[in-house]
Structures are given as structure tokens and as C-alpha cells.
C-alpha atoms as a PDB file:
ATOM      1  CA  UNK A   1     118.967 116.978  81.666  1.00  0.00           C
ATOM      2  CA  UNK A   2     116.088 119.401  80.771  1.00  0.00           C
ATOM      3  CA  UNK A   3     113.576 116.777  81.753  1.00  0.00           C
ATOM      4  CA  UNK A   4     115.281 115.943  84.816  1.00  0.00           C
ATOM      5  CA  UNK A   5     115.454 119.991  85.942  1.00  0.00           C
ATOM      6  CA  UNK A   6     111.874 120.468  85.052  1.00  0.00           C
ATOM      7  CA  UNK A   7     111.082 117.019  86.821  1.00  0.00           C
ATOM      8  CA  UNK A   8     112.639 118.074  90.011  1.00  0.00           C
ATOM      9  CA  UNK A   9     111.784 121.719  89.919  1.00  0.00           C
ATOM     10  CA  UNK A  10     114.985 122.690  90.521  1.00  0.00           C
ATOM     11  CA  UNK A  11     114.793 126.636  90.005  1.00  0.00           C
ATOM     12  CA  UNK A  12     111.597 126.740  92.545  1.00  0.00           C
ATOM     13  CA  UNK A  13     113.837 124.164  94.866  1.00  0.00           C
ATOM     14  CA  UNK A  14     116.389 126.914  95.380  1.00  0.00           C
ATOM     15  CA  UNK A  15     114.396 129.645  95.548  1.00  0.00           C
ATOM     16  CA  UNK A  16     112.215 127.965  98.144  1.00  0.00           C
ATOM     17  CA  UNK A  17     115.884 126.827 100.056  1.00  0.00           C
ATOM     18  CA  UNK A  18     116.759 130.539  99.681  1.00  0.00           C
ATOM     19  CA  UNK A  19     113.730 132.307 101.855  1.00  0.00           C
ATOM     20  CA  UNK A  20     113.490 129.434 104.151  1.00  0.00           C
ATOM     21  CA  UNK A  21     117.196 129.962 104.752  1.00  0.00           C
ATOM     22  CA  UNK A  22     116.619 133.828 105.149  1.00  0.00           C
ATOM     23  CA  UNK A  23     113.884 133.109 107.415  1.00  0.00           C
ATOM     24  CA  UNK A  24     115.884 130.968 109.526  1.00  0.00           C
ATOM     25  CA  UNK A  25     118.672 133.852 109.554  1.00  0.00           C
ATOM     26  CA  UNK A  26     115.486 136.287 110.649  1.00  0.00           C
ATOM     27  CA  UNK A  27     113.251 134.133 113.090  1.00  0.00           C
ATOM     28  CA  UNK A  28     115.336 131.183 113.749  1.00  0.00           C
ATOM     29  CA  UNK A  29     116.025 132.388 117.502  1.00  0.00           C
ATOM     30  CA  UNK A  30     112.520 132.164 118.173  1.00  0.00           C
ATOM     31  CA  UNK A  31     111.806 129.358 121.309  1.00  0.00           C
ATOM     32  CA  UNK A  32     109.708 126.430 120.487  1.00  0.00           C
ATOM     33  CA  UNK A  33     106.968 125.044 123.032  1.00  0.00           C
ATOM     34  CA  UNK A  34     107.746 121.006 122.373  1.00  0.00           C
ATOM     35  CA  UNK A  35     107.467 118.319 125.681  1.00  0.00           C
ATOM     36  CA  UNK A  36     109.825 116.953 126.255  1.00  0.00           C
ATOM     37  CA  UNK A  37     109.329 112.872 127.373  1.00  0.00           C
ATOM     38  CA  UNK A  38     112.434 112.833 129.312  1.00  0.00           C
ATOM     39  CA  UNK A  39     111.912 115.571 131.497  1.00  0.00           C
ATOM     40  CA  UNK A  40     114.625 117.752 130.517  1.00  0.00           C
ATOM     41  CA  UNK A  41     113.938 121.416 129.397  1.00  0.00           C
ATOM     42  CA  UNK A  42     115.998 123.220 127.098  1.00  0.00           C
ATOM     43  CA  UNK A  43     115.508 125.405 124.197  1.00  0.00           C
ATOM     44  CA  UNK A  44     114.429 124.391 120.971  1.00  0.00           C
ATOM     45  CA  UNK A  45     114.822 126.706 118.280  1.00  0.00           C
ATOM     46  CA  UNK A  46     112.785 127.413 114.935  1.00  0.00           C
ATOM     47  CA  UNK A  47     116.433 127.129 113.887  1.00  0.00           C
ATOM     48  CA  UNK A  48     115.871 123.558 113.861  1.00  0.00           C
ATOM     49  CA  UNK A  49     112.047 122.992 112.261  1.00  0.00           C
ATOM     50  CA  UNK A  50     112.623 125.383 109.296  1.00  0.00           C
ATOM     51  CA  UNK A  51     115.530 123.497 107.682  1.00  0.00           C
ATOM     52  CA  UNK A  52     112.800 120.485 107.300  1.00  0.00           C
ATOM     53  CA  UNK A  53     111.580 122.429 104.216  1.00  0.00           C
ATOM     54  CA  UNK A  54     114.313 121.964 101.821  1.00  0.00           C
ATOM     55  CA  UNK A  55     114.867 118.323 102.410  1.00  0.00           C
ATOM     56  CA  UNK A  56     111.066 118.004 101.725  1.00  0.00           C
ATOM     57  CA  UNK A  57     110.568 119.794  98.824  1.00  0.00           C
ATOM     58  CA  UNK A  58     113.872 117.524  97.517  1.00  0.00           C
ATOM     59  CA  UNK A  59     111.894 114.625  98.468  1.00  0.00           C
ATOM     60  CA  UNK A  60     108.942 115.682  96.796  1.00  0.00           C
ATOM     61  CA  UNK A  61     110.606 116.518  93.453  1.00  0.00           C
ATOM     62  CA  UNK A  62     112.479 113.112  93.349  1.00  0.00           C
ATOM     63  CA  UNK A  63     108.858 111.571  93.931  1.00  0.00           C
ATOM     64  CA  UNK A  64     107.431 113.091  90.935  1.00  0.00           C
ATOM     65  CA  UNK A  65     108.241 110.043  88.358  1.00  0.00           C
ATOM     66  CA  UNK A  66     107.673 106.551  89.578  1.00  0.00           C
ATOM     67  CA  UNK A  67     110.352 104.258  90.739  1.00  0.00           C
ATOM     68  CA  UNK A  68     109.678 102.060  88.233  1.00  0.00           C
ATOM     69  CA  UNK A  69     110.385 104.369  85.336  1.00  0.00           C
ATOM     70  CA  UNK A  70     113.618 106.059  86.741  1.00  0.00           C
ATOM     71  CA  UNK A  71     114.924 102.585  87.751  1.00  0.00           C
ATOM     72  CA  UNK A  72     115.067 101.549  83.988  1.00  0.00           C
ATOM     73  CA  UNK A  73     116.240 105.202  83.027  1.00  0.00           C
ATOM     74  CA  UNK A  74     119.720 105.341  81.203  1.00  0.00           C
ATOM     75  CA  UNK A  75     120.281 108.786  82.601  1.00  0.00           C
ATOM     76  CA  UNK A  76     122.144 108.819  86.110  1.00  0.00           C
ATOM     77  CA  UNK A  77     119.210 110.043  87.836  1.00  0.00           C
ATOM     78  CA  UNK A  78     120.110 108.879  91.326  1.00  0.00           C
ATOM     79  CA  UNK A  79     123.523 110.777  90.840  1.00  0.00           C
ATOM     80  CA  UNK A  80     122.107 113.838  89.777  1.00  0.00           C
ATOM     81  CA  UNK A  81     119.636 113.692  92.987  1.00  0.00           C
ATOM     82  CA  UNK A  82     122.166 112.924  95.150  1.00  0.00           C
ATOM     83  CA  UNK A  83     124.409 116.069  93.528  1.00  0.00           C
ATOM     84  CA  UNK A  84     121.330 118.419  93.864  1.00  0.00           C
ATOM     85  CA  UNK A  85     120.329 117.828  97.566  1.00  0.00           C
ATOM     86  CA  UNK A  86     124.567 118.274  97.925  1.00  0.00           C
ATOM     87  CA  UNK A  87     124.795 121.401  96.639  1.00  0.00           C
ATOM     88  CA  UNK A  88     121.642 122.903  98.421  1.00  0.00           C
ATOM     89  CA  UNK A  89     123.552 121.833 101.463  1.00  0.00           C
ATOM     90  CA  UNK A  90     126.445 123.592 100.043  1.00  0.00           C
ATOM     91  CA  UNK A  91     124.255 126.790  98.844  1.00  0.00           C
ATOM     92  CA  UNK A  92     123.098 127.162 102.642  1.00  0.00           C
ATOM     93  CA  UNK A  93     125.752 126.469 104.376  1.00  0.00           C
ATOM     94  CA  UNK A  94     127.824 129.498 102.097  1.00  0.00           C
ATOM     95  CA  UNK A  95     124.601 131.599 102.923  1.00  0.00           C
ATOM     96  CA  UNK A  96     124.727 130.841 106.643  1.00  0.00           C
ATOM     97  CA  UNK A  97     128.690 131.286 107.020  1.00  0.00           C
ATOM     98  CA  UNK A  98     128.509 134.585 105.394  1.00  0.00           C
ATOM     99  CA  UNK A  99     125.494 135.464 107.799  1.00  0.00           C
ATOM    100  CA  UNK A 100     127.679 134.666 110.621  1.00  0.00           C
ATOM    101  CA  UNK A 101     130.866 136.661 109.577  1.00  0.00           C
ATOM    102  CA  UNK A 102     128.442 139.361 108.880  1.00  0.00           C
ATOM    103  CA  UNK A 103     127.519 139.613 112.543  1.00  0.00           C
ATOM    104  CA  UNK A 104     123.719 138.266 111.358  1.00  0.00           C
ATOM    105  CA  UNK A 105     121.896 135.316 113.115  1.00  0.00           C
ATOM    106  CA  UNK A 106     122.986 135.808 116.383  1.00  0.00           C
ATOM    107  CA  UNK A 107     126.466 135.396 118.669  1.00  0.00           C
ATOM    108  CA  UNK A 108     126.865 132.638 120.956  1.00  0.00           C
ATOM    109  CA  UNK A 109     125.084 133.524 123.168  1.00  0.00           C
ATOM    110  CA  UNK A 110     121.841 134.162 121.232  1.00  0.00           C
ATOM    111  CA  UNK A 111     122.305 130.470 119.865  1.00  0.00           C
ATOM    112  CA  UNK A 112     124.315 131.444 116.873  1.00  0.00           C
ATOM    113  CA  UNK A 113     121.276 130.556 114.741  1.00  0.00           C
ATOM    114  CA  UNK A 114     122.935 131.498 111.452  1.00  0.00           C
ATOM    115  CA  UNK A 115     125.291 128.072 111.999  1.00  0.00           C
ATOM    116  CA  UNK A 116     122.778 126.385 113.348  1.00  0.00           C
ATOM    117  CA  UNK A 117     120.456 127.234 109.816  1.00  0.00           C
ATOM    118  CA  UNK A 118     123.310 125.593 108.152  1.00  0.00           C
ATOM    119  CA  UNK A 119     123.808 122.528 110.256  1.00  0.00           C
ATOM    120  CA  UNK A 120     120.746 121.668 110.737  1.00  0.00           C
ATOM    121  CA  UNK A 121     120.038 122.149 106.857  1.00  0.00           C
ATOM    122  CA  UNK A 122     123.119 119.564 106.388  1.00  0.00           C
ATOM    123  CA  UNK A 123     121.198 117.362 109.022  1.00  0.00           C
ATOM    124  CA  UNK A 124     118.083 117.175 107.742  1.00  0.00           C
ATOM    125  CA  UNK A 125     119.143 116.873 103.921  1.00  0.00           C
ATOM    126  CA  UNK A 126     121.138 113.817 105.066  1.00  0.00           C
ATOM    127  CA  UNK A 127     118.441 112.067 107.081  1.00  0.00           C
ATOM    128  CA  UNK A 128     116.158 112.718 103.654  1.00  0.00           C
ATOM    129  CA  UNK A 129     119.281 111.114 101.929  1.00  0.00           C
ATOM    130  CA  UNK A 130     119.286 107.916 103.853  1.00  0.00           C
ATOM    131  CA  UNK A 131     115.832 107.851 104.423  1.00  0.00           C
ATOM    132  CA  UNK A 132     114.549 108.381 100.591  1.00  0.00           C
ATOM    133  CA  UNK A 133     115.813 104.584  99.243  1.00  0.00           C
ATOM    134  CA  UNK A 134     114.741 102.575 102.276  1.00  0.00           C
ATOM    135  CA  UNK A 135     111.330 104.100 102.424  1.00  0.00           C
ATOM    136  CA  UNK A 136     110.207 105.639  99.115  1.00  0.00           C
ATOM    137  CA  UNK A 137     109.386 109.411  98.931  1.00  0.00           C
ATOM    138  CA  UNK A 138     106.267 110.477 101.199  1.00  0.00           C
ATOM    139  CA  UNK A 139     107.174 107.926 104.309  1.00  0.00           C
ATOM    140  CA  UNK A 140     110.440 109.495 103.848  1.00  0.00           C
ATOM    141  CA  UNK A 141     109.352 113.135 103.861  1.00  0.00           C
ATOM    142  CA  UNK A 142     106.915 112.192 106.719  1.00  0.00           C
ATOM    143  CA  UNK A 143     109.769 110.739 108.784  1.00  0.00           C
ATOM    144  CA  UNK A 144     111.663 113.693 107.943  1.00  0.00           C
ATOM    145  CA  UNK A 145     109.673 116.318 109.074  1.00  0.00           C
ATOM    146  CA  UNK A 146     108.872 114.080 112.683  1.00  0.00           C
ATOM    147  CA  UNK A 147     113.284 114.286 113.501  1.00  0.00           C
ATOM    148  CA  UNK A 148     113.060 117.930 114.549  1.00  0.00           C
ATOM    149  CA  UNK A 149     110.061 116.802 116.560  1.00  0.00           C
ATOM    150  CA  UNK A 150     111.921 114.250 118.147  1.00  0.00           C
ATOM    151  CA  UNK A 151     114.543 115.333 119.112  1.00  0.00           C
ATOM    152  CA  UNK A 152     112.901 118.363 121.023  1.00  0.00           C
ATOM    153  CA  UNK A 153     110.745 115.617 122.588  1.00  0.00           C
ATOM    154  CA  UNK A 154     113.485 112.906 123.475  1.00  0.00           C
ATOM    155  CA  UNK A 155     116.760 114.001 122.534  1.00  0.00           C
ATOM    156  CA  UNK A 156     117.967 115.765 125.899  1.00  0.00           C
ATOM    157  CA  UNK A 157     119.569 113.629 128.643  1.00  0.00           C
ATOM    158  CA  UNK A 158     117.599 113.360 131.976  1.00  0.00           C
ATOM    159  CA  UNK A 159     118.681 115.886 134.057  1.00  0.00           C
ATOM    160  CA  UNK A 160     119.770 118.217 131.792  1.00  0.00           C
ATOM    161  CA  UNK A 161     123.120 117.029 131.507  1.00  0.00           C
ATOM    162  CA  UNK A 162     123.595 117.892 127.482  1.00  0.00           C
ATOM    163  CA  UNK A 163     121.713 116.223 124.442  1.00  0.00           C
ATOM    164  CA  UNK A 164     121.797 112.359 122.863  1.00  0.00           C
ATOM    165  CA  UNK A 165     124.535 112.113 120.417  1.00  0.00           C
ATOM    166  CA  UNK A 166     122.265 111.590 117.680  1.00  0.00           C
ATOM    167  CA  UNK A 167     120.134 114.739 118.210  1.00  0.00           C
ATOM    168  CA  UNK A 168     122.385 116.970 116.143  1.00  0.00           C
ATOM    169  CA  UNK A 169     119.619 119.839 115.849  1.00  0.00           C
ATOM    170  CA  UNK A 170     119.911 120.721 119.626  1.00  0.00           C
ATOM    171  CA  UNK A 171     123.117 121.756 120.231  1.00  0.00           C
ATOM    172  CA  UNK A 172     124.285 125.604 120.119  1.00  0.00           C
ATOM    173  CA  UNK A 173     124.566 126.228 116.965  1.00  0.00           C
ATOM    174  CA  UNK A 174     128.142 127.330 117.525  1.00  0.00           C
ATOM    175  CA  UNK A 175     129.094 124.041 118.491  1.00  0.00           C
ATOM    176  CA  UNK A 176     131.969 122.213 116.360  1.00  0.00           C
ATOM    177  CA  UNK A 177     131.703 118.892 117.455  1.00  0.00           C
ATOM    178  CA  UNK A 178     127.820 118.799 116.153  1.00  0.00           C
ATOM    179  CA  UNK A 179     128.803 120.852 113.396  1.00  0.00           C
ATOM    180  CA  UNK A 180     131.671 118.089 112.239  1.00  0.00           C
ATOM    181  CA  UNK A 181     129.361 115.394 112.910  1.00  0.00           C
ATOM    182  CA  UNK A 182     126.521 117.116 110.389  1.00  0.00           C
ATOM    183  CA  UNK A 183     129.099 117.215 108.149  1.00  0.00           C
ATOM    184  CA  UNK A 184     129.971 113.267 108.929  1.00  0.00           C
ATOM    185  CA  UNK A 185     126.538 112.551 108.181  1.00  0.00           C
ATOM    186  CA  UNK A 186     126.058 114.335 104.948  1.00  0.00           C
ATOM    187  CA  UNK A 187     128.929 112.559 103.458  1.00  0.00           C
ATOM    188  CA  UNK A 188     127.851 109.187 104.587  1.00  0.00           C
ATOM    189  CA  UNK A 189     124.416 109.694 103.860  1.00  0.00           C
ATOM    190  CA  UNK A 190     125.897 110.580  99.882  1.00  0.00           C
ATOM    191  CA  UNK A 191     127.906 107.610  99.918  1.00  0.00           C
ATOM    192  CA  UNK A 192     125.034 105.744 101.017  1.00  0.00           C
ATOM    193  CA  UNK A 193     122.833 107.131  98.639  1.00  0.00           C
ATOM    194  CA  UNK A 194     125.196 106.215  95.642  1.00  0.00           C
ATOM    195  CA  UNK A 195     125.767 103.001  96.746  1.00  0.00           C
ATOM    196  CA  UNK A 196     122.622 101.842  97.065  1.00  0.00           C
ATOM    197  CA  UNK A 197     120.421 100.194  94.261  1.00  0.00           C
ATOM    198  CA  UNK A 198     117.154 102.385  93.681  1.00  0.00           C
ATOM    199  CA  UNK A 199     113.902 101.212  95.056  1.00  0.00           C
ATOM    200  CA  UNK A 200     111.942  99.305  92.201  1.00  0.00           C
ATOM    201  CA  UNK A 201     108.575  99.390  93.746  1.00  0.00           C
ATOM    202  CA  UNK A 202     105.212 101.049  92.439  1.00  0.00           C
END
């Protein structure tokens, strides 16, 4: 277990999770430029770039040791990564909450930015989730990092008539039906992550 914490880093993990998250809370109202392909404009919030952080520094810790050698480990690594990346989407999600009954990160109207910090935390650390065994660690973080991107870029409907269904970092951040399906996602993206064998390549 001591290997695996220093391995993974996991006391500068949360402390990193921790500012980002109370930088979100400070700056995450603040507007975006990013085209958008489909002609739709809309605001996209630093609420939904700054949550890329945590799921990348996860990815980067798990990516320390090669495949290889945790593959053959007797230790339940890929349990204890999966439990880690869970419960910094727990920590921020407490974080945010309390923000938001504390009157911080904005109302409503201003975006609610505290819930969207959370959610889009949830989001990312679930795409990083699914993403980490099909692709190995950097492609993973890389493809990470590009979602926010993308869905400022293609994930409004033409016309301005709401966002794609699978953009979850665009909607208000008060908004329960995104907010459900973030949590949706993190729970299938554990499951997933369980379930499947780890990657055996170099």
C-alpha cells in the first residue's frame, strides 16, 4: 500500500484536486472564447476546462509503473485506482455542495458554477475512467483534456436549441438531469473499469 500511495502521489493528487477545485469555486464563471463548428453560441465556462486537471494528474500517477509490471502485480492495483479517482470525485463533489449551500460559486443565474465544479469533475474523472484501459495513460490524458474542447466546439445544437446529450459540461450547472447523468457515468465508467482486464502492453 505504501508503494502504491507513493507510486500514485496520492497526497500531491488531493492537494492539487483541492486548489483546482477552489479555483473553479473562484474563477469558474469566467466566459471562454471557443468556436463553435455548429454555429451555435453559448457560454462556455472555465467551470468546465479546470476539472480536466484532476483526471490528468490521476492519469499520470497510474502511468508511472508500466503495464506490464502492474498486470503481474498480486496487489489489487486496478481496484485501488479505480477507488482513488472515486473518492476525488466524492472529495469535490462534498467541496462543491458545501460551496453551494454556502451561497459561494454563483446562483442560477450566474451558472451555479460551484455544481457545475462538481459535475463536471464527476465527468471528466469518468471519461479518464473509461478512457485509461482502452488507450493506455498519455492518449488517454490527451483525449481527456480535448472533451472540454469539444464540446464547446460541437456540442450545442444548431440553432441554439439546447446542447447534445453527451456534452454534459455545458449545461447550467444547476441542472439535474446533467447532474444525474454525471453521476450515471461515473458509476458505469467504475463498473467498467473493474470489469475490464488491464492493458498488458509496453
Amino acid at each position: 500500500m505504501t508503494w502504491w500511495l507513493k507510486s500514485r502521489g496520492v497526497l500531491a493528487l488531493g492537494g492539487w484536486t483541492l486548489l483546482t477545485t477552489l479555483a473553479g469555486l473562484a474563477f469558474g464563471g469566467t466566459e471562454l472564447p471557443v468556436p463553435s463548428f455548429t454555429g451555435a453560441t453559448g457560454r462556455f465556462l472555465l467551470a468546465g476546462l479546470l476539472p480536466v486537471v484532476p483526471a490528468a494528474l490521476w492519469l499520470s500517477g497510474t502511468g508511472r509503473a508500466g503495464p506490464r509490471t502492474e498486470a503481474a502485480a498480486v496487489r489489487p492495483v486496478r481496484r485501488w485506482d479505480t477507488a482513488l479517482a472515486t473518492a476525488l470525485a466524492a472529495a469535490v463533489l462534498a467541496v462543491t455542495l458545501l460551496a453551494r449551500a454556502l451561497g459561494a460559486g454563483g446562483a442560477g443565474g450566474a451558472g451555479g458554477t460551484a455544481l457545475a465544479v462538481g459535475r463536471n469533475t464527476l465527468v471528466l474523472l469518468a471519461v479518464a475512467l473509461i478512457l485509461e484501459p482502452l488507450l493506455g495513460h498519455r492518449p488517454a490524458a490527451l483525449a481527456t483534456a480535448a472533451f472540454p474542447l469539444l464540446c464547446g466546439a460541437a456540442g450545442r445544437r444548431a440553432g441554439g436549441a439546447g446542447t447534445q446529450p453527451w456534452a454534459l459540461l455545458l449545461p447550467p450547472g444547476e441542472s439535474a438531469p446533467a447532474f444525474a447523468a454525471s453521476l450515471a457515468l461515473l458509476a458505469a465508467a467504475v463498473l467498467f473499469s473493474l470489469v475490464l482486464p488491464p492493458r498488458r502492453g509496453g
